[in-house]
N, C-alpha and C. Protein backbone atom coordinates (compact mmCIF):
# COMPACT_ATOMS: atom_id res chain seq x y z
N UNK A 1 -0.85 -0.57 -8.37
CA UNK A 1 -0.67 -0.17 -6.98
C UNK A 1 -2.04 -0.25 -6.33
N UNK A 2 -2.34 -0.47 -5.33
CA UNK A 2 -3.35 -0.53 -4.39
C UNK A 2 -3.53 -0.13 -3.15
N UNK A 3 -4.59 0.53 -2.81
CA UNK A 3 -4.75 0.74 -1.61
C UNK A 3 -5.82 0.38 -0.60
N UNK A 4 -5.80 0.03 0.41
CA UNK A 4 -7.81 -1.25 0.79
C UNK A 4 -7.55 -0.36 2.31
N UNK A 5 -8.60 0.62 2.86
CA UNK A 5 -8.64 1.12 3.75
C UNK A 5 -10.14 1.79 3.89
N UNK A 6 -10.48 2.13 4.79
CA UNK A 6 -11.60 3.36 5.00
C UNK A 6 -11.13 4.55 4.59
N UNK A 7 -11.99 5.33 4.11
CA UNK A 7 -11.79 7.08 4.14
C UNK A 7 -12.26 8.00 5.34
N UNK A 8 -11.06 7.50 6.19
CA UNK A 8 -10.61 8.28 7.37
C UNK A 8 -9.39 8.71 7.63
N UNK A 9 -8.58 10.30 7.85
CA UNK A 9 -7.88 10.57 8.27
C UNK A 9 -6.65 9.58 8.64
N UNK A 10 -7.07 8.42 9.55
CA UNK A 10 -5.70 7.72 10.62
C UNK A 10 -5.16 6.97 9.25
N UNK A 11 -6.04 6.46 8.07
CA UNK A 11 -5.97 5.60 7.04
C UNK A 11 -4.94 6.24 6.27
N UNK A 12 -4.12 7.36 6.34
CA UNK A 12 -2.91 8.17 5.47
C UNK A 12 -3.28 7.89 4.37
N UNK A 13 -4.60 7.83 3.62
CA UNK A 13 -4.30 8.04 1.87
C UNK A 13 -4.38 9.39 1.13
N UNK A 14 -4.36 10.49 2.34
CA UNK A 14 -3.83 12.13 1.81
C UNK A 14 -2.32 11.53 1.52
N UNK A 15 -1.94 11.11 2.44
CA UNK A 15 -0.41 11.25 2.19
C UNK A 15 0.11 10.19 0.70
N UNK A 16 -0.85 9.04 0.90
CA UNK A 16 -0.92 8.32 -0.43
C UNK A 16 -0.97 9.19 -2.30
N UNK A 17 -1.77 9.67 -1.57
CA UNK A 17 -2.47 10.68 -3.34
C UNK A 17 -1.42 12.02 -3.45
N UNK A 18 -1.00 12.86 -2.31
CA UNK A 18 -0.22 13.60 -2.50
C UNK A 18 1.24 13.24 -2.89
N UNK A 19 1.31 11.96 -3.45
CA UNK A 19 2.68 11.26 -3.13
C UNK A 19 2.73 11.29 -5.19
N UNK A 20 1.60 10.95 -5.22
CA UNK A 20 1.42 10.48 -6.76
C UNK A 20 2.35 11.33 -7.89
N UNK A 21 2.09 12.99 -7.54
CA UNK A 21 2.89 13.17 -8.28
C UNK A 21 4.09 13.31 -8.70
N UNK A 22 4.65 13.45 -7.70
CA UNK A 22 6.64 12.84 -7.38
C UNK A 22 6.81 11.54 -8.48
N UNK A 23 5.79 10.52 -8.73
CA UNK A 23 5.91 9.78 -9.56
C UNK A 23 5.69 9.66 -11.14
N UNK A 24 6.06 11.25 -11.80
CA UNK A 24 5.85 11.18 -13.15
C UNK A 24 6.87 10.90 -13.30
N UNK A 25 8.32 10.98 -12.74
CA UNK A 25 9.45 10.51 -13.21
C UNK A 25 9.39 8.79 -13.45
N UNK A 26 8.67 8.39 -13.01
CA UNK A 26 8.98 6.64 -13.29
C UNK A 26 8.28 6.58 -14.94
N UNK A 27 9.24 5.40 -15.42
CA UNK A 27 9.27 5.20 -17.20
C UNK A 27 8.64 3.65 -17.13
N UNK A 28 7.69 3.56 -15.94
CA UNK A 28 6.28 2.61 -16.29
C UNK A 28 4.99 3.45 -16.39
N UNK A 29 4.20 2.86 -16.86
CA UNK A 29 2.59 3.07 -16.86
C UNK A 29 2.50 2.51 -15.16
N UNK A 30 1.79 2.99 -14.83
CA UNK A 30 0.46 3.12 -13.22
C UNK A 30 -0.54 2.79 -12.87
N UNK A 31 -1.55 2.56 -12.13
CA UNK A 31 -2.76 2.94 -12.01
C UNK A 31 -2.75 2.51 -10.40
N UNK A 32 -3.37 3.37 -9.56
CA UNK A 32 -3.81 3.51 -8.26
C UNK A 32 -5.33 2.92 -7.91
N UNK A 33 -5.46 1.56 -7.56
CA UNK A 33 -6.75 0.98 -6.79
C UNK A 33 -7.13 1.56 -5.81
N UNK A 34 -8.06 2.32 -5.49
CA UNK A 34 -8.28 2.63 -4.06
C UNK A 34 -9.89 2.32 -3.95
N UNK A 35 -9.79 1.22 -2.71
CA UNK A 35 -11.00 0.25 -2.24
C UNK A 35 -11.36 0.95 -0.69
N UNK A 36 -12.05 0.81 -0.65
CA UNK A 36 -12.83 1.78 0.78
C UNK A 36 -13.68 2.40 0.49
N UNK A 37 -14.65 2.76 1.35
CA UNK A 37 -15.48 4.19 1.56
C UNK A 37 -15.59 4.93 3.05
N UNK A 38 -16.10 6.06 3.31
CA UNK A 38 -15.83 6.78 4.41
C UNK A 38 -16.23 8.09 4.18
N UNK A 39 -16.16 8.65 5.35
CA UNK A 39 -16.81 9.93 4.93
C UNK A 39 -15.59 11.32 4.35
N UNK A 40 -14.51 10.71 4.05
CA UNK A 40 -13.40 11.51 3.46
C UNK A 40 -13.61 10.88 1.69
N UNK A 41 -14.45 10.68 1.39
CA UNK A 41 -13.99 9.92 0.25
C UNK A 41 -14.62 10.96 -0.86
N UNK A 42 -15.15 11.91 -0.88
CA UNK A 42 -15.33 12.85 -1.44
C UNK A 42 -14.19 14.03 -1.15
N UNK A 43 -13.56 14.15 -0.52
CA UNK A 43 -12.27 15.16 -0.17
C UNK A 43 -11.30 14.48 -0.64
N UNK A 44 -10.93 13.15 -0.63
CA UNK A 44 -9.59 12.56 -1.65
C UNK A 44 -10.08 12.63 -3.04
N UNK A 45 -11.00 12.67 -3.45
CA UNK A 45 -11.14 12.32 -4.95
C UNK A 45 -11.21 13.93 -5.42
N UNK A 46 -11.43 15.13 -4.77
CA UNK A 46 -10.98 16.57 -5.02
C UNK A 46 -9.64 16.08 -4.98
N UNK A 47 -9.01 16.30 -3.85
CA UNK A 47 -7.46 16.37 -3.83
C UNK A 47 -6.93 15.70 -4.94
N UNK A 48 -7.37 14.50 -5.35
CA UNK A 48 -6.93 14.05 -6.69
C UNK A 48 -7.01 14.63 -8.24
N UNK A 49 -8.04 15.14 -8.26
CA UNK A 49 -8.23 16.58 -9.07
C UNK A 49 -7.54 17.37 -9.01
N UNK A 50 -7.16 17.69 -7.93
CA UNK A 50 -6.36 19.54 -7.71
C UNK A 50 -5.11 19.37 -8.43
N UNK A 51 -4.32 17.79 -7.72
CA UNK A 51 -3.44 17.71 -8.15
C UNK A 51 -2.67 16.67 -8.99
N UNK A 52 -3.83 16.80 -10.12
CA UNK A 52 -3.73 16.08 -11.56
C UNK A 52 -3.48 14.82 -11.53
N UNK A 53 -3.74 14.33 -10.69
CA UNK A 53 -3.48 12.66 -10.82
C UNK A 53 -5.03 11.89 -10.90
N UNK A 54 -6.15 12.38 -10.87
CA UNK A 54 -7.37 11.69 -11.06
C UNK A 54 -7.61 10.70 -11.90
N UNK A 55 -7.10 10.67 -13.39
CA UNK A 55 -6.75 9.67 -14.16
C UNK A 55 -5.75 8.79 -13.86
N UNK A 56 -5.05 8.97 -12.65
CA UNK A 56 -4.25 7.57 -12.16
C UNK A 56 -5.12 6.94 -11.15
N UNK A 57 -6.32 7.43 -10.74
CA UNK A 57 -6.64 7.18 -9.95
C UNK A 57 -7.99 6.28 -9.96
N UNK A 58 -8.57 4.90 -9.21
CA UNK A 58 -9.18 3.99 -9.88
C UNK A 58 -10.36 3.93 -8.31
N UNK A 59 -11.43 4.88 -8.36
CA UNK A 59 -11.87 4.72 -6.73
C UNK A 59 -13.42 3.77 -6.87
N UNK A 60 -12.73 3.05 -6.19
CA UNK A 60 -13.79 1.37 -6.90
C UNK A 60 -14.73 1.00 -5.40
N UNK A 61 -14.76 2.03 -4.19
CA UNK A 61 -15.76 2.07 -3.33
C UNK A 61 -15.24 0.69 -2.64
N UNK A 62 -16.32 0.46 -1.41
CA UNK A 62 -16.38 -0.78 -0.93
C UNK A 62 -16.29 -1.74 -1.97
N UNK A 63 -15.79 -3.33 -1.12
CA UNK A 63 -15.80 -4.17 -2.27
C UNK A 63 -15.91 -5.14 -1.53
N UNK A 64 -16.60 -5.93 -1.85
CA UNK A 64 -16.65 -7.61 -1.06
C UNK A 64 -16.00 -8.59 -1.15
N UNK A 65 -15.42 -9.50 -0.26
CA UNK A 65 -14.17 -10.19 -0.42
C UNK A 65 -13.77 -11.06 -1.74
N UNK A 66 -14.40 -11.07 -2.64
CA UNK A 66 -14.29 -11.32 -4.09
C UNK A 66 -13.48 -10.68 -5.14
N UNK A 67 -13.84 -9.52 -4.71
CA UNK A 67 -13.73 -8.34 -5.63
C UNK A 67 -12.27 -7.87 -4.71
N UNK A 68 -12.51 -7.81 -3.40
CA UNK A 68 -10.97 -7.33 -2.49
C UNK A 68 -9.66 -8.44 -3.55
N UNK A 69 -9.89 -9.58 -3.37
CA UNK A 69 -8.98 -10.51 -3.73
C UNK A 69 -8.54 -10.32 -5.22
N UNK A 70 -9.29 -10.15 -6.08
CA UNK A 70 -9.37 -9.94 -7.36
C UNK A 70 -7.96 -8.72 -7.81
N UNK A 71 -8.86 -7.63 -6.97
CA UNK A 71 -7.33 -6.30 -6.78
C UNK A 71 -6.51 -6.75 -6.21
N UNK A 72 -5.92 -7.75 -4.98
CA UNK A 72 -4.79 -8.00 -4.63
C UNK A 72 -3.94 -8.71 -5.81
N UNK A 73 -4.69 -9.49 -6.52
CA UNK A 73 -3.91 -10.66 -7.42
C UNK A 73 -3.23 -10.03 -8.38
N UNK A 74 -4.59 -8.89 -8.91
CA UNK A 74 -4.01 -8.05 -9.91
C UNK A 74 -2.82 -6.82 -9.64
N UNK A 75 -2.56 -6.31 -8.48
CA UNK A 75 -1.63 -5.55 -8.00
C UNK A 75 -0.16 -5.79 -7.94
N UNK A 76 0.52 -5.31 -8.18
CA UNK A 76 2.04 -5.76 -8.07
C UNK A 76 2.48 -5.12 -6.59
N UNK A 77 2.21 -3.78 -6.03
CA UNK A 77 2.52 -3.35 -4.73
C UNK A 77 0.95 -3.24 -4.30
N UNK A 78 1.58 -2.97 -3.16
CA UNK A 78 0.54 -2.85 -1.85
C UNK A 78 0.97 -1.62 -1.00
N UNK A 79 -0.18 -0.40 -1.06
CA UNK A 79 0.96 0.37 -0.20
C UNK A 79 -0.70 1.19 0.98
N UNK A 80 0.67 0.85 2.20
CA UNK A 80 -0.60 0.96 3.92
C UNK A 80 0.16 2.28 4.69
N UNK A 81 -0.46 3.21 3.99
CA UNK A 81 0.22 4.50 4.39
C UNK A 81 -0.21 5.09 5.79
N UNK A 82 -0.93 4.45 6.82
CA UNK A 82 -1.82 4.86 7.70
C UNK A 82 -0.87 5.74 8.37
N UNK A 83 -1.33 6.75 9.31
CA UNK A 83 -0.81 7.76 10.52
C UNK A 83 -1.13 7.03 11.46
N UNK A 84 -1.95 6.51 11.81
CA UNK A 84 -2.00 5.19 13.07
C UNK A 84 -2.92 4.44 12.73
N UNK A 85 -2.81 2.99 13.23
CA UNK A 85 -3.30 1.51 12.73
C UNK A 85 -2.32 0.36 13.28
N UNK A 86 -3.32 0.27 14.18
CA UNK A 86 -2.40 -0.73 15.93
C UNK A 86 -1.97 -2.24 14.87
N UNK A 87 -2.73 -2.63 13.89
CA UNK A 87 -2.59 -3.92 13.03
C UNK A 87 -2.46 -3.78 11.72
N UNK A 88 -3.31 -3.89 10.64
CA UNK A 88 -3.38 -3.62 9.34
C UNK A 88 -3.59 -4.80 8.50
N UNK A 89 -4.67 -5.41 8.50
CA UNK A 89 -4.46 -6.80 8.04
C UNK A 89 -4.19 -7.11 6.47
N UNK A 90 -4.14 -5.83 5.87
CA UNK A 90 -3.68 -5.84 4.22
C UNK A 90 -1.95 -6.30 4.11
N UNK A 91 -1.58 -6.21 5.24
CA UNK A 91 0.38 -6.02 5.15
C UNK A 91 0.16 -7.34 5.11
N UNK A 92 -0.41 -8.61 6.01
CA UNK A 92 -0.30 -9.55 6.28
C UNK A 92 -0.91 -10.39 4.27
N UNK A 93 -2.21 -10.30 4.12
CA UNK A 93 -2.72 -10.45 2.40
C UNK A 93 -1.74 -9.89 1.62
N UNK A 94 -1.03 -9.03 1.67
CA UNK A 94 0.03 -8.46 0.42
C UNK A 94 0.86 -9.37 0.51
N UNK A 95 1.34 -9.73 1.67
CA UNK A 95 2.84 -10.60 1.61
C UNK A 95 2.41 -11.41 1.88
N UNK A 96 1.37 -12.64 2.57
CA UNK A 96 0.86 -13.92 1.33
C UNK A 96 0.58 -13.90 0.07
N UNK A 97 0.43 -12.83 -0.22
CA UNK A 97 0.27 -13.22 -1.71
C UNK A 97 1.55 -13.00 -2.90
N UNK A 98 2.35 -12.43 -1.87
CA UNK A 98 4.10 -12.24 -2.86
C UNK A 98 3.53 -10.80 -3.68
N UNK A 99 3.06 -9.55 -2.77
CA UNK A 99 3.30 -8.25 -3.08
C UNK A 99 4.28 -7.82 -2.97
N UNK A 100 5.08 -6.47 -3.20
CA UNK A 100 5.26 -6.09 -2.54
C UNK A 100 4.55 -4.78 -1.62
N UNK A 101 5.04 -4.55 -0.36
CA UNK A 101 4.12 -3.99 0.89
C UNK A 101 5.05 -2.57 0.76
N UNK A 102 4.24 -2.11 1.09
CA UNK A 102 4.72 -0.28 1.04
C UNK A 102 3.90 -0.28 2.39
N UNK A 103 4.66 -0.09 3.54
CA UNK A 103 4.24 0.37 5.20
C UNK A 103 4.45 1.42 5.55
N UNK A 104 3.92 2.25 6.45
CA UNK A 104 4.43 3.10 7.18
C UNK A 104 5.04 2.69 8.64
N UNK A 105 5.50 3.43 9.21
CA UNK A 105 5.90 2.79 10.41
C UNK A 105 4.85 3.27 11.78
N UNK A 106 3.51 3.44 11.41
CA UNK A 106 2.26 3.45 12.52
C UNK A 106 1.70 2.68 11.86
N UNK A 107 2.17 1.16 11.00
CA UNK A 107 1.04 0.34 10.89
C UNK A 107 1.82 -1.21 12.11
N UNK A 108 0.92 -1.46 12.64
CA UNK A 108 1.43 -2.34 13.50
C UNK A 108 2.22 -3.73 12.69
N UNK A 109 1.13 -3.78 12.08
CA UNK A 109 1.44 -5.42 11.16
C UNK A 109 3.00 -5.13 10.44
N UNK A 110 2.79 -3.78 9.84
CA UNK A 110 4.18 -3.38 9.05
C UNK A 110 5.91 -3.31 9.64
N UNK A 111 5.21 -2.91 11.08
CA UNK A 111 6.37 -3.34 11.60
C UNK A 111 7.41 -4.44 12.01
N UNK A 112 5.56 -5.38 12.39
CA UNK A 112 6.08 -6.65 12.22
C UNK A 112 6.67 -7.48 12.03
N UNK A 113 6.15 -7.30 10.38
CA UNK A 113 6.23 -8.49 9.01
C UNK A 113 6.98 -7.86 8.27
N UNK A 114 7.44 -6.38 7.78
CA UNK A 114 7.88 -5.99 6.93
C UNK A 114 9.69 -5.59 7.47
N UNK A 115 10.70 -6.50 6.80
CA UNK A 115 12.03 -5.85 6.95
C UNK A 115 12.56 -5.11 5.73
N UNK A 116 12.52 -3.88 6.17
CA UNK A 116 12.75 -2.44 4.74
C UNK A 116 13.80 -2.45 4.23
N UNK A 117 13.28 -3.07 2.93
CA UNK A 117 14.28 -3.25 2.27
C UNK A 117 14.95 -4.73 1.74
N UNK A 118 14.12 -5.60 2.54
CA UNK A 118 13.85 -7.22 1.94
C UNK A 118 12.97 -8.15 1.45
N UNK A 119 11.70 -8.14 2.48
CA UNK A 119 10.74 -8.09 1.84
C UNK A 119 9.06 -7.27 2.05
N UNK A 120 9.79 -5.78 1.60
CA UNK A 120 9.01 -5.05 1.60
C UNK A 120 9.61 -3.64 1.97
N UNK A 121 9.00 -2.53 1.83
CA UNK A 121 9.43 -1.27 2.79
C UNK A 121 8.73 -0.40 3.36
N UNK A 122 9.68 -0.17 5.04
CA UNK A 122 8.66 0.68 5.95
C UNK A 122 9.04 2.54 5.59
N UNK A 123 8.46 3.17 5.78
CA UNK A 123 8.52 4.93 5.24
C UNK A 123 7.74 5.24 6.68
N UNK A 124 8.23 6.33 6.80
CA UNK A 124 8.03 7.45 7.89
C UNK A 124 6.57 7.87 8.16
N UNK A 125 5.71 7.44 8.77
CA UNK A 125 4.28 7.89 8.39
C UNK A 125 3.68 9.25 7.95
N UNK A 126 3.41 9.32 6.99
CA UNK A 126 3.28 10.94 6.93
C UNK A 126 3.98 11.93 5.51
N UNK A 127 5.30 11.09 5.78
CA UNK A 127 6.21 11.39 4.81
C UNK A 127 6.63 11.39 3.40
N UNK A 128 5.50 12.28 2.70
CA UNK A 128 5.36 12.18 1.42
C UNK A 128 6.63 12.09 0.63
N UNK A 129 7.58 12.60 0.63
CA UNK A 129 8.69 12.76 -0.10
C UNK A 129 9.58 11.92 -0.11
N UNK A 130 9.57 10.81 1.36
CA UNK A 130 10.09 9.65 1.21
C UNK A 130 9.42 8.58 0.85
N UNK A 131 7.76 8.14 1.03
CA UNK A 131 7.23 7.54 0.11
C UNK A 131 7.52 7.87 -1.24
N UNK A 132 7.37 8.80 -2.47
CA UNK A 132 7.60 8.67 -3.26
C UNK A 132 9.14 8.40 -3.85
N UNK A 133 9.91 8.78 -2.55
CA UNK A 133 11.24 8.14 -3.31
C UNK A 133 11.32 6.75 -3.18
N UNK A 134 10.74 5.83 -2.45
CA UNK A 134 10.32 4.47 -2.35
C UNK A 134 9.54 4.16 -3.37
N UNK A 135 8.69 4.96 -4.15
CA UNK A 135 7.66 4.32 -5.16
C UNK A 135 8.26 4.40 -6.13
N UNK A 136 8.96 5.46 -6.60
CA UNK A 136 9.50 5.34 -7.72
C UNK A 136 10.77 4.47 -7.69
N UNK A 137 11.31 4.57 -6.87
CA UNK A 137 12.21 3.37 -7.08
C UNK A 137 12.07 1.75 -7.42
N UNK A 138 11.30 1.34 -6.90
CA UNK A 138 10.29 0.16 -6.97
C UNK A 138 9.93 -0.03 -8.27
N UNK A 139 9.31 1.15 -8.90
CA UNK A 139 8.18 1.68 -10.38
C UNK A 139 9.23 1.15 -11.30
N UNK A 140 10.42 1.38 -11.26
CA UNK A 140 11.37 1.86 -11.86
C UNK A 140 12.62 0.45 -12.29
N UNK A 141 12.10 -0.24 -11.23
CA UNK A 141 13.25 -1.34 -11.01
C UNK A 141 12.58 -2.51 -11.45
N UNK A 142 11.97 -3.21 -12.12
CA UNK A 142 11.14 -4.37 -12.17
C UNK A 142 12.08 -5.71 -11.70
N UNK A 143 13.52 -5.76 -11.56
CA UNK A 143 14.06 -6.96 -10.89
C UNK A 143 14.13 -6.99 -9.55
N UNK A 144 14.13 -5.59 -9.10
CA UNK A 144 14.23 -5.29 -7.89
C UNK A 144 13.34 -5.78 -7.35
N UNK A 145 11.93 -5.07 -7.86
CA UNK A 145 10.51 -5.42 -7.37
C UNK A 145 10.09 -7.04 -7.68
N UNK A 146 10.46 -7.68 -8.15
CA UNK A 146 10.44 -8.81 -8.24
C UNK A 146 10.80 -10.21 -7.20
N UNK A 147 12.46 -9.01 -6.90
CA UNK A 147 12.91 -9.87 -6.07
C UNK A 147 12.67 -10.06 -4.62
N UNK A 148 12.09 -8.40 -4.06
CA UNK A 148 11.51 -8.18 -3.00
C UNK A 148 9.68 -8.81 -2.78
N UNK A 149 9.40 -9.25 -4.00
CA UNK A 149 8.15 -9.96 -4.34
C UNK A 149 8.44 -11.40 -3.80
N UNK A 150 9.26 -11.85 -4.48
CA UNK A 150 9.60 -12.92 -3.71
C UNK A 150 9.63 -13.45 -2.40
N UNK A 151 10.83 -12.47 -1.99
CA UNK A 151 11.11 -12.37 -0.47
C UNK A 151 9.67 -12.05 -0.02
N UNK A 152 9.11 -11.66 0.10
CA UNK A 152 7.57 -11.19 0.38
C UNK A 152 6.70 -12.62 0.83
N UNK A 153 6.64 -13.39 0.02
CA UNK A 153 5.49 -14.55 0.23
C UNK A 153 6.62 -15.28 1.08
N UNK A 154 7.90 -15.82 0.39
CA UNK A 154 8.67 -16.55 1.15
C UNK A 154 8.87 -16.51 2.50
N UNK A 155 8.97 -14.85 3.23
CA UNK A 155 9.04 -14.68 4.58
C UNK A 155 8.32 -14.57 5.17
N UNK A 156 6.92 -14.42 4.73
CA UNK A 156 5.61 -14.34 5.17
C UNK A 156 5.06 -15.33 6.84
N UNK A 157 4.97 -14.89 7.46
CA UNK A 157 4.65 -15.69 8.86
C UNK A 157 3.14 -16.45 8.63
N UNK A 158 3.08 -17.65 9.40
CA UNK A 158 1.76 -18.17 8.92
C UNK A 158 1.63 -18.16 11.01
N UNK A 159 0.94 -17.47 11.05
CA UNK A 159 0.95 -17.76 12.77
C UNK A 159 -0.45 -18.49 13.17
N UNK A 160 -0.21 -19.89 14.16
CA UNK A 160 -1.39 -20.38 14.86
C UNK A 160 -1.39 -20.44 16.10
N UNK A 161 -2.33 -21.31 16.53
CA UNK A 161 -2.79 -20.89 17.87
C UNK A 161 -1.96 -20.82 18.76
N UNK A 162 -0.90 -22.09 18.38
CA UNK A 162 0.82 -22.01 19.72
C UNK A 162 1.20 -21.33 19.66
N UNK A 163 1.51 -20.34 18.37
CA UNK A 163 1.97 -18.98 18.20
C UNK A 163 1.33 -17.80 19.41
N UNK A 164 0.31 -17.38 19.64
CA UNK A 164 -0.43 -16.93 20.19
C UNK A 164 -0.37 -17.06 21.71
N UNK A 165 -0.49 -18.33 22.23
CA UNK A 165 -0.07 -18.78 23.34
C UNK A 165 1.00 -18.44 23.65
N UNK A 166 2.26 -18.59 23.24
CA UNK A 166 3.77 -18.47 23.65
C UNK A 166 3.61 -17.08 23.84
């Protein structure tokens, strides 16, 4: 799982990490990428402590577009939990690359690009309890997630400049 944001508030990865533990019920192994820095990034990595998920948790700081790409390839989801975020250009990299996208519905791009429940899914911003019933379901399903992987790159928009114009 992955997450590529700043450690700021609008970036929802409280709501990300508080989500984690709703997911001991899934009967896969885990691990949580989280790429960013910010000045919250010492208050998520407590909160991750408090509430025992620190060992799921993988906080790998800024990263340069080498190292960004490297975690996308290696990731099976992608999840853009923001409270507001007018665009999100990770929704758009997850689903070129045949992720699947875990959105909220204050990420602009997510609304977009992502149809919940085909290829990809949008959750309530904020809404810990329905993110994790989305993660574990996903965790849990590997044909499912597969198939929504699919759908993911396949529906993926490639937009150029006529795009833009119109």
């Amino acid at each position: 799982i992955m997450f590529s944001g700043r450690m700021i508030p609008r970036k929802g990865l409280e709501t990300l990490i508080a989500t984690l533990p709703k997911l001991t019920s899934t009967n896969r192994d885990w691990v949580l990428w989280i790429e960013g820095d910010g000045p919250k990034l010492g208050e998520y990595q407590e909160l991750a402590r408090e509430l025992g998920v620190i060992n799921k948790c993988r906080f790998v700081g800024f990263c340069q577009f080498d190292i960004h790409g490297w975690l996308m390839c290696a990731s099976d989801i992608v999840v853009v939990p923001s409270i507001e975020d007018s665009w999100g250009i990770i929704v758009d990299e997850g689903l070129q690359l045949g992720k699947l996208v875990i959105s909220s519905d204050a990420v602009g791009s997510g609304c977009d690009r992502v149809q919940s429940g085909v290829n990809g899914y949008i959750f309530p911003a904020g809404d810990v309890d329905k993110l994790g019933q989305v993660m574990t379901k996903i965790i849990n399903d590997d044909k499912l997630r597969i198939k929504v992987s699919k759908l993911a790159i396949s529906n993926s928009k490639t937009i150029i400049p006529r795009d833009n114009a119109r």
